[in-house]
PDB file of N, CA and C in Angstrom:
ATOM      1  N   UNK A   1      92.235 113.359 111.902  1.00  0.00           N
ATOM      2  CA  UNK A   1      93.410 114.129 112.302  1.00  0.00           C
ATOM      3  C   UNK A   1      93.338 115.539 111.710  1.00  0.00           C
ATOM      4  N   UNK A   2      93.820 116.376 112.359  1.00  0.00           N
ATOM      5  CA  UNK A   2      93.831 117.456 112.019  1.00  0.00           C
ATOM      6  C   UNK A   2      94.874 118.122 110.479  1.00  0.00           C
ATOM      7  N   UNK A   3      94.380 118.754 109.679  1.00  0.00           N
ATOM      8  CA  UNK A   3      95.352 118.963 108.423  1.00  0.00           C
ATOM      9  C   UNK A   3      96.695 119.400 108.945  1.00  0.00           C
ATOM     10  N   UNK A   4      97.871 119.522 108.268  1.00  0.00           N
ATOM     11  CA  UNK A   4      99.113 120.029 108.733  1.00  0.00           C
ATOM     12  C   UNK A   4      99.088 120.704 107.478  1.00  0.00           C
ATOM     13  N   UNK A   5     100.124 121.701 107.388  1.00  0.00           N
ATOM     14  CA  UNK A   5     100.560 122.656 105.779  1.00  0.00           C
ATOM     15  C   UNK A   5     101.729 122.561 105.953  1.00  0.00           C
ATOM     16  N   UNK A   6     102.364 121.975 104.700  1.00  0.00           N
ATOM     17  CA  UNK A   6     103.662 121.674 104.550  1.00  0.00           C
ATOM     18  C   UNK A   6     104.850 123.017 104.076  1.00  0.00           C
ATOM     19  N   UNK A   7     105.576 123.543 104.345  1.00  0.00           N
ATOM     20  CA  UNK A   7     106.201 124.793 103.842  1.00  0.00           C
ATOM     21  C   UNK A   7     106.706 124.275 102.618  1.00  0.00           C
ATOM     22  N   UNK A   8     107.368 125.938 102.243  1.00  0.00           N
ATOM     23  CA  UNK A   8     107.928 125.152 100.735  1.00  0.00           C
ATOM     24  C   UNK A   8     108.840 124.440 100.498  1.00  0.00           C
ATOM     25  N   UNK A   9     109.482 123.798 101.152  1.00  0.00           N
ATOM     26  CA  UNK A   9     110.823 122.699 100.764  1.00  0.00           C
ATOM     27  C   UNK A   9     109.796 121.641 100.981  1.00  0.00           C
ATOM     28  N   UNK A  10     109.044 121.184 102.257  1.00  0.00           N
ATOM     29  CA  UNK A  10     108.539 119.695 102.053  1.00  0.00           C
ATOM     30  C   UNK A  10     107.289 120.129 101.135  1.00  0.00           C
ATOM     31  N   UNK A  11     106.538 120.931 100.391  1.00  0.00           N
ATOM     32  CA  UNK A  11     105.866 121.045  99.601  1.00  0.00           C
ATOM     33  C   UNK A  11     106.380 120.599  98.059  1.00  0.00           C
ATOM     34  N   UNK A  12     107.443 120.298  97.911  1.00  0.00           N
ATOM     35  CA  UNK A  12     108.181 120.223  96.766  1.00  0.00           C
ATOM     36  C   UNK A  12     108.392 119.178  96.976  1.00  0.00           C
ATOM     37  N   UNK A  13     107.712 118.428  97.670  1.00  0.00           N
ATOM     38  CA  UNK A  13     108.190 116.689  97.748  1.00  0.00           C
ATOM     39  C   UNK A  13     106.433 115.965  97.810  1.00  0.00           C
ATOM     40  N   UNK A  14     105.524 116.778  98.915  1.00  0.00           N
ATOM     41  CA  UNK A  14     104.364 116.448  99.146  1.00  0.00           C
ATOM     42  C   UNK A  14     103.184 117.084  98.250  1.00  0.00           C
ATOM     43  N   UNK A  15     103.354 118.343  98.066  1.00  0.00           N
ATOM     44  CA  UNK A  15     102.167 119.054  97.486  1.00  0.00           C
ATOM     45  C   UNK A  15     102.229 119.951  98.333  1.00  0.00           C
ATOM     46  N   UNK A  16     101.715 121.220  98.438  1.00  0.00           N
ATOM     47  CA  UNK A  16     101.336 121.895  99.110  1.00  0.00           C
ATOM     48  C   UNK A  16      99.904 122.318  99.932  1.00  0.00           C
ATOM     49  N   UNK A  17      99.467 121.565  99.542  1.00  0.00           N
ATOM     50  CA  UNK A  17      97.427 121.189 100.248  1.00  0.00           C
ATOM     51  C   UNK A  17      97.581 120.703 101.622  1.00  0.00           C
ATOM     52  N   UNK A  18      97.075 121.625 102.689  1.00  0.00           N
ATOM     53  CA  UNK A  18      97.007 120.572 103.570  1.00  0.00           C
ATOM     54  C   UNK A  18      96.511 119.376 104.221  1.00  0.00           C
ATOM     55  N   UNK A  19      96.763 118.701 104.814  1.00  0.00           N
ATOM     56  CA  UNK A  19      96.478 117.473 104.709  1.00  0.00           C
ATOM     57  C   UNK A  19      96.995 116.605 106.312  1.00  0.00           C
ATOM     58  N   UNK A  20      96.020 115.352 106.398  1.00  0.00           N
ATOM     59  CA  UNK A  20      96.606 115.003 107.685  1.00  0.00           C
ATOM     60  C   UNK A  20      98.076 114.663 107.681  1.00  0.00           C
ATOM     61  N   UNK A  21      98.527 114.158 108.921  1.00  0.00           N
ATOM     62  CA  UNK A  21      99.628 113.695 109.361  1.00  0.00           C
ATOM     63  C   UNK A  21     100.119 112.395 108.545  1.00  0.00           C
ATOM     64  N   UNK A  22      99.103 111.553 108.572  1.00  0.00           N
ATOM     65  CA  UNK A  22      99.288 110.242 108.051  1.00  0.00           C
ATOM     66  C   UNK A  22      99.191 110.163 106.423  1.00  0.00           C
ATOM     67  N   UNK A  23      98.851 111.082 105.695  1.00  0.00           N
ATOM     68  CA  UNK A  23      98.462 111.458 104.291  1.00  0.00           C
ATOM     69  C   UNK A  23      99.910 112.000 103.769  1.00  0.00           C
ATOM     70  N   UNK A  24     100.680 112.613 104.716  1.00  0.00           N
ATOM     71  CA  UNK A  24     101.575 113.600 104.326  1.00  0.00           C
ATOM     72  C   UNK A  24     102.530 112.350 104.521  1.00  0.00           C
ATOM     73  N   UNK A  25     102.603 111.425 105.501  1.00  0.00           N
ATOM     74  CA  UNK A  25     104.213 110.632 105.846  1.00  0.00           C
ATOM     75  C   UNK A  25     103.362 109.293 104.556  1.00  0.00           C
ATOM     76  N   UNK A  26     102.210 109.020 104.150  1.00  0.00           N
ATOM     77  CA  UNK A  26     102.011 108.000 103.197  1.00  0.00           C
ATOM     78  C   UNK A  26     102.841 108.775 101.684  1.00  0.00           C
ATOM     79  N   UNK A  27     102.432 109.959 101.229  1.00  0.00           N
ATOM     80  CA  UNK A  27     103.744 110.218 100.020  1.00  0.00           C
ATOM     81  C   UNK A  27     104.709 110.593 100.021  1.00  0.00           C
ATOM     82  N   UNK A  28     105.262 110.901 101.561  1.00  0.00           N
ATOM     83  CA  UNK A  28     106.374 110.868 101.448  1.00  0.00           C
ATOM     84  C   UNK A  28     106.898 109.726 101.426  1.00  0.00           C
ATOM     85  N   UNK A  29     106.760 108.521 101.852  1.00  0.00           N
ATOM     86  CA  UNK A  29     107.013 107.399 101.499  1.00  0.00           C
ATOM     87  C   UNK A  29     106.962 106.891 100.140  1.00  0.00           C
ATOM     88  N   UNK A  30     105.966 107.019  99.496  1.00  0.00           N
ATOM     89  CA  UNK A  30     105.676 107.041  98.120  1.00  0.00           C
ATOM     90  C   UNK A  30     106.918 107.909  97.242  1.00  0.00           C
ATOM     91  N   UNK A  31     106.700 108.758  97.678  1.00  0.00           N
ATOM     92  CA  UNK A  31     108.448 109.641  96.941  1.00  0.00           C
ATOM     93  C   UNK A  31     109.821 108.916  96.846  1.00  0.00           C
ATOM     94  N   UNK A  32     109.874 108.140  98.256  1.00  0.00           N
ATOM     95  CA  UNK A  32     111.078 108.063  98.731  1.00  0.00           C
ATOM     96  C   UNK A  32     111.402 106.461  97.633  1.00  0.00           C
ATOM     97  N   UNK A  33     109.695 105.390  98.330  1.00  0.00           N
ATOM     98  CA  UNK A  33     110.014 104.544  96.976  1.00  0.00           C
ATOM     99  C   UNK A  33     110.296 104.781  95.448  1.00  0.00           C
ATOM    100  N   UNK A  34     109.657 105.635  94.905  1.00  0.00           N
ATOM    101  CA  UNK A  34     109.292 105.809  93.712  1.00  0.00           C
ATOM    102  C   UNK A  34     110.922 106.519  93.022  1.00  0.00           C
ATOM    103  N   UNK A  35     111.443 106.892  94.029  1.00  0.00           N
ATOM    104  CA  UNK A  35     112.754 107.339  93.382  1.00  0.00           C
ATOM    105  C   UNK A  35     113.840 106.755  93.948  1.00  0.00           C
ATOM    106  N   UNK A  36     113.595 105.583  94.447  1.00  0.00           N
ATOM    107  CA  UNK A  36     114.693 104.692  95.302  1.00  0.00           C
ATOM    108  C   UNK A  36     115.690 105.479  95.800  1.00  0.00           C
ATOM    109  N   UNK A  37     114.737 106.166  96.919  1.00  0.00           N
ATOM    110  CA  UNK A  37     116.139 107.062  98.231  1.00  0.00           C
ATOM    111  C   UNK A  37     116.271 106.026  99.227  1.00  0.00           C
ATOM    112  N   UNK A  38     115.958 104.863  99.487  1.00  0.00           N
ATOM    113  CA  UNK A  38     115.625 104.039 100.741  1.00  0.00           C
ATOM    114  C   UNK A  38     117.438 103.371 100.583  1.00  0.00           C
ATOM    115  N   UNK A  39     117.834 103.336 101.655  1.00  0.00           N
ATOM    116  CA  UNK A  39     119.152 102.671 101.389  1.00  0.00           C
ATOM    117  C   UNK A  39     119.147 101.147 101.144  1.00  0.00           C
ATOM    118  N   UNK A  40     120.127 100.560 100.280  1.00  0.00           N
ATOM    119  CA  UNK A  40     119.839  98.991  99.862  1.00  0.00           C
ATOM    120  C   UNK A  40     120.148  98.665 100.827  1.00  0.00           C
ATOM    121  N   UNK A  41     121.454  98.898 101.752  1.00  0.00           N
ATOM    122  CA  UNK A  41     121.844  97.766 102.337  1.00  0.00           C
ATOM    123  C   UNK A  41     120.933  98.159 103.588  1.00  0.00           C
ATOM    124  N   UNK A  42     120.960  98.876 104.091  1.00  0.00           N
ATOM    125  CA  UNK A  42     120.525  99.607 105.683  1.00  0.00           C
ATOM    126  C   UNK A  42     119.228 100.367 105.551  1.00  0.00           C
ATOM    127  N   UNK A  43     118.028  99.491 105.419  1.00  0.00           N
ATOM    128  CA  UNK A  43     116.497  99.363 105.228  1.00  0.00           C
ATOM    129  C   UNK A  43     116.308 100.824 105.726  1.00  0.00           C
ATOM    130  N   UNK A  44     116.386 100.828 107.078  1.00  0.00           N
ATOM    131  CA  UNK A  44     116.248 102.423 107.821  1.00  0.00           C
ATOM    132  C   UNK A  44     116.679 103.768 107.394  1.00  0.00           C
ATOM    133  N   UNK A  45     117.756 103.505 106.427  1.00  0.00           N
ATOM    134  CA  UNK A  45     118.380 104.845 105.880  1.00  0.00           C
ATOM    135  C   UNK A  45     117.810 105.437 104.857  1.00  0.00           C
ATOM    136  N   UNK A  46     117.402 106.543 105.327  1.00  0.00           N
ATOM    137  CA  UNK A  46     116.860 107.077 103.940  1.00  0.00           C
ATOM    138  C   UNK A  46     118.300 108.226 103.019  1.00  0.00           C
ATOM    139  N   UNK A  47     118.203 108.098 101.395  1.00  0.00           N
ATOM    140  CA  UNK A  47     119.209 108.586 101.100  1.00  0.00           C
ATOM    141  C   UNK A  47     118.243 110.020 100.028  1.00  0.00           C
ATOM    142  N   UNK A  48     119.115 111.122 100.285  1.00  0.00           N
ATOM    143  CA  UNK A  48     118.371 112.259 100.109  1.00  0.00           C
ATOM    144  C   UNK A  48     118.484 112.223  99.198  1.00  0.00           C
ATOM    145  N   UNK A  49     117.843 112.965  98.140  1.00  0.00           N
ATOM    146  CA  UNK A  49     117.988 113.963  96.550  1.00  0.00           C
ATOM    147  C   UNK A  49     117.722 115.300  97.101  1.00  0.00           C
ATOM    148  N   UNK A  50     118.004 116.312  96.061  1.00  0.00           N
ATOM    149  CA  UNK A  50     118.269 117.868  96.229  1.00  0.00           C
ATOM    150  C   UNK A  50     116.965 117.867  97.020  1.00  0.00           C
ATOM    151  N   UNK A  51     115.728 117.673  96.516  1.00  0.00           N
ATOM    152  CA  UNK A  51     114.152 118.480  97.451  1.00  0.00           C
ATOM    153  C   UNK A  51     114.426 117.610  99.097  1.00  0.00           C
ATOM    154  N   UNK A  52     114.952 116.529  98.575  1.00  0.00           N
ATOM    155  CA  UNK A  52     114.619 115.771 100.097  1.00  0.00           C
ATOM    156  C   UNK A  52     115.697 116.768 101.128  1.00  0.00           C
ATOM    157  N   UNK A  53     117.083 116.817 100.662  1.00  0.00           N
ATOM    158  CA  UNK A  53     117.704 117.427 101.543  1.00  0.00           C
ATOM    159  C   UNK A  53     117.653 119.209 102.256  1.00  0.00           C
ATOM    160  N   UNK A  54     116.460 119.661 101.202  1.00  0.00           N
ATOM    161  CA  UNK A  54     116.040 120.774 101.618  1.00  0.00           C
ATOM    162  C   UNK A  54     115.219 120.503 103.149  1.00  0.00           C
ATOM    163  N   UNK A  55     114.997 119.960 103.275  1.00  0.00           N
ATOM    164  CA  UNK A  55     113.986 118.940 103.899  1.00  0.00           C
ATOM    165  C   UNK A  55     114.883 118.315 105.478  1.00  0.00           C
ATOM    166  N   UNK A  56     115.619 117.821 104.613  1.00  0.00           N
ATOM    167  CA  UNK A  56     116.430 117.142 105.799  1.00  0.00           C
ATOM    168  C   UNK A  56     117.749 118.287 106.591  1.00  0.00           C
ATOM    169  N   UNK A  57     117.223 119.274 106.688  1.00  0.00           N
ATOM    170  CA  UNK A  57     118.325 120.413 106.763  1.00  0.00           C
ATOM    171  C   UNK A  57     120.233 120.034 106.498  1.00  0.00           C
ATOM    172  N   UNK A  58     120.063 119.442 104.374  1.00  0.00           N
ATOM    173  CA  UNK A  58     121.439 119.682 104.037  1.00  0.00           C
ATOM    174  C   UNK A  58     122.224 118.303 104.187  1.00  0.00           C
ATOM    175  N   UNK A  59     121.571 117.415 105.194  1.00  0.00           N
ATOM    176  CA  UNK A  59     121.896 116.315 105.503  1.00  0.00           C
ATOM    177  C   UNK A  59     121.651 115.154 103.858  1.00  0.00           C
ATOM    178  N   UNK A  60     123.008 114.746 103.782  1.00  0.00           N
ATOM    179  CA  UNK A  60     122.507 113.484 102.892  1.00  0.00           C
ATOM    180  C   UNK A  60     122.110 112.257 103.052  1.00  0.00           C
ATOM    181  N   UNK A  61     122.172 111.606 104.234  1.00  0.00           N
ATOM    182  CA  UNK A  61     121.169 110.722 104.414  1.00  0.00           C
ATOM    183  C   UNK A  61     121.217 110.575 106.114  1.00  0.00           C
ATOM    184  N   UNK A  62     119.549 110.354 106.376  1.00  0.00           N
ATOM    185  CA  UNK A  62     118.976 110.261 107.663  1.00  0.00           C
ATOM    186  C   UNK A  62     118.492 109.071 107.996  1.00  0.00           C
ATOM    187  N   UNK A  63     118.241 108.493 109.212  1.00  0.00           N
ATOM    188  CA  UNK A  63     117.270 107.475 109.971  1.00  0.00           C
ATOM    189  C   UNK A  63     116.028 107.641 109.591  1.00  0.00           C
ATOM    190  N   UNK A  64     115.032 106.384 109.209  1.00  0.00           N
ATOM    191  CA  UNK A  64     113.351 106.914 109.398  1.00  0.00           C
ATOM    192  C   UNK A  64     113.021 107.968 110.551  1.00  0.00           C
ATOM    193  N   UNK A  65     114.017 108.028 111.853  1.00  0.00           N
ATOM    194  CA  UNK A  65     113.587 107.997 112.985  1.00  0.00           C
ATOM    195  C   UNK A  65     113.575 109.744 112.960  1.00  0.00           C
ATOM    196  N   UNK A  66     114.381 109.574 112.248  1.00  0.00           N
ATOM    197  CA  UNK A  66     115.348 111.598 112.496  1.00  0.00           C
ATOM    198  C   UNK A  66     114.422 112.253 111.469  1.00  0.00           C
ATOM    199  N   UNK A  67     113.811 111.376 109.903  1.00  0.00           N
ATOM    200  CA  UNK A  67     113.472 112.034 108.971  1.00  0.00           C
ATOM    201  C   UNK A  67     112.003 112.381 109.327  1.00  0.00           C
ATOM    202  N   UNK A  68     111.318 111.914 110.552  1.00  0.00           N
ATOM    203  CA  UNK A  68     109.852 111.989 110.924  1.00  0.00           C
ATOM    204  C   UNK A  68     110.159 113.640 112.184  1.00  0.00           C
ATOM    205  N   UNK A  69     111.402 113.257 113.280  1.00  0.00           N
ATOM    206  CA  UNK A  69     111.631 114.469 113.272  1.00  0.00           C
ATOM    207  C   UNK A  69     112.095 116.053 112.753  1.00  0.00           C
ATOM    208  N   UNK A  70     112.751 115.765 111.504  1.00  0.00           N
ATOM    209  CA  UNK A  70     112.783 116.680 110.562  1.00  0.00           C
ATOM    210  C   UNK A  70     112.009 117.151 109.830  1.00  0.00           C
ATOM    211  N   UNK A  71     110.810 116.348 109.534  1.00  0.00           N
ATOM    212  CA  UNK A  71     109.757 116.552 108.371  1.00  0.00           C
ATOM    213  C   UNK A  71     108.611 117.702 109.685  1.00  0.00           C
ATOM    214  N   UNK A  72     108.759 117.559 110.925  1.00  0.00           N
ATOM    215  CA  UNK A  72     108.092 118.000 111.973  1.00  0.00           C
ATOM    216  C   UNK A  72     108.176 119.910 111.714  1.00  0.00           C
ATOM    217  N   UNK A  73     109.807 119.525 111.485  1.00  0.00           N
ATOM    218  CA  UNK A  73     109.854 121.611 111.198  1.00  0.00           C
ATOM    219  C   UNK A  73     109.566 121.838 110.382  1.00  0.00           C
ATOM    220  N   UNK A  74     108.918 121.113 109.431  1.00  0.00           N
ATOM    221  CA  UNK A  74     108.289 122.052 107.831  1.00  0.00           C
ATOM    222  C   UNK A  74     107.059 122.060 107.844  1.00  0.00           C
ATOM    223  N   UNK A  75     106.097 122.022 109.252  1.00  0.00           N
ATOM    224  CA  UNK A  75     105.011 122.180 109.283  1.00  0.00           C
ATOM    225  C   UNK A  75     104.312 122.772 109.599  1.00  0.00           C
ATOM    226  N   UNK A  76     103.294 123.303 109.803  1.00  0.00           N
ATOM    227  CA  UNK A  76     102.486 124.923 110.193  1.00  0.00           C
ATOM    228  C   UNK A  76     101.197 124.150 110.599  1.00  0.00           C
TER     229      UNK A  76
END
């Protein structure tokens, strides 16, 4: 796959190196576990912290579905 470059709000969650598609949504996942944003009750919800919601334009918590289209505009 081709690298993507993350801008600076999802760089502050991923790294800033670019990197494929599937590299970039594997730590963001890794983030999201590692700091338990995943909602308990409602598996699908992801729940933001300050970098994530830079990210999620402001929104405090999104769908997997919305956060794969959101993570789309921080990319070059």
């Amino acid at each position: 796959m081709k690298p993507v470059t993350p801008d600076e709000a999802l760089a502050a969650v991923v790294g800033s190196k670019p990197l494929p598609r599937t590299e970039l949504t594997k730590k963001l996942w890794v983030y999201i576990k590692k700091n338990g944003l995943q909602d308990k009750k409602v598996k699908t919800q992801i729940n933001a912290d300050d970098k994530l919601k830079a990210v999620f334009g402001g929104k405090k918590s999104v769908s997997m579905f919305e956060m794969t289209k959101l993570v789309s505009n921080h990319l070059s």
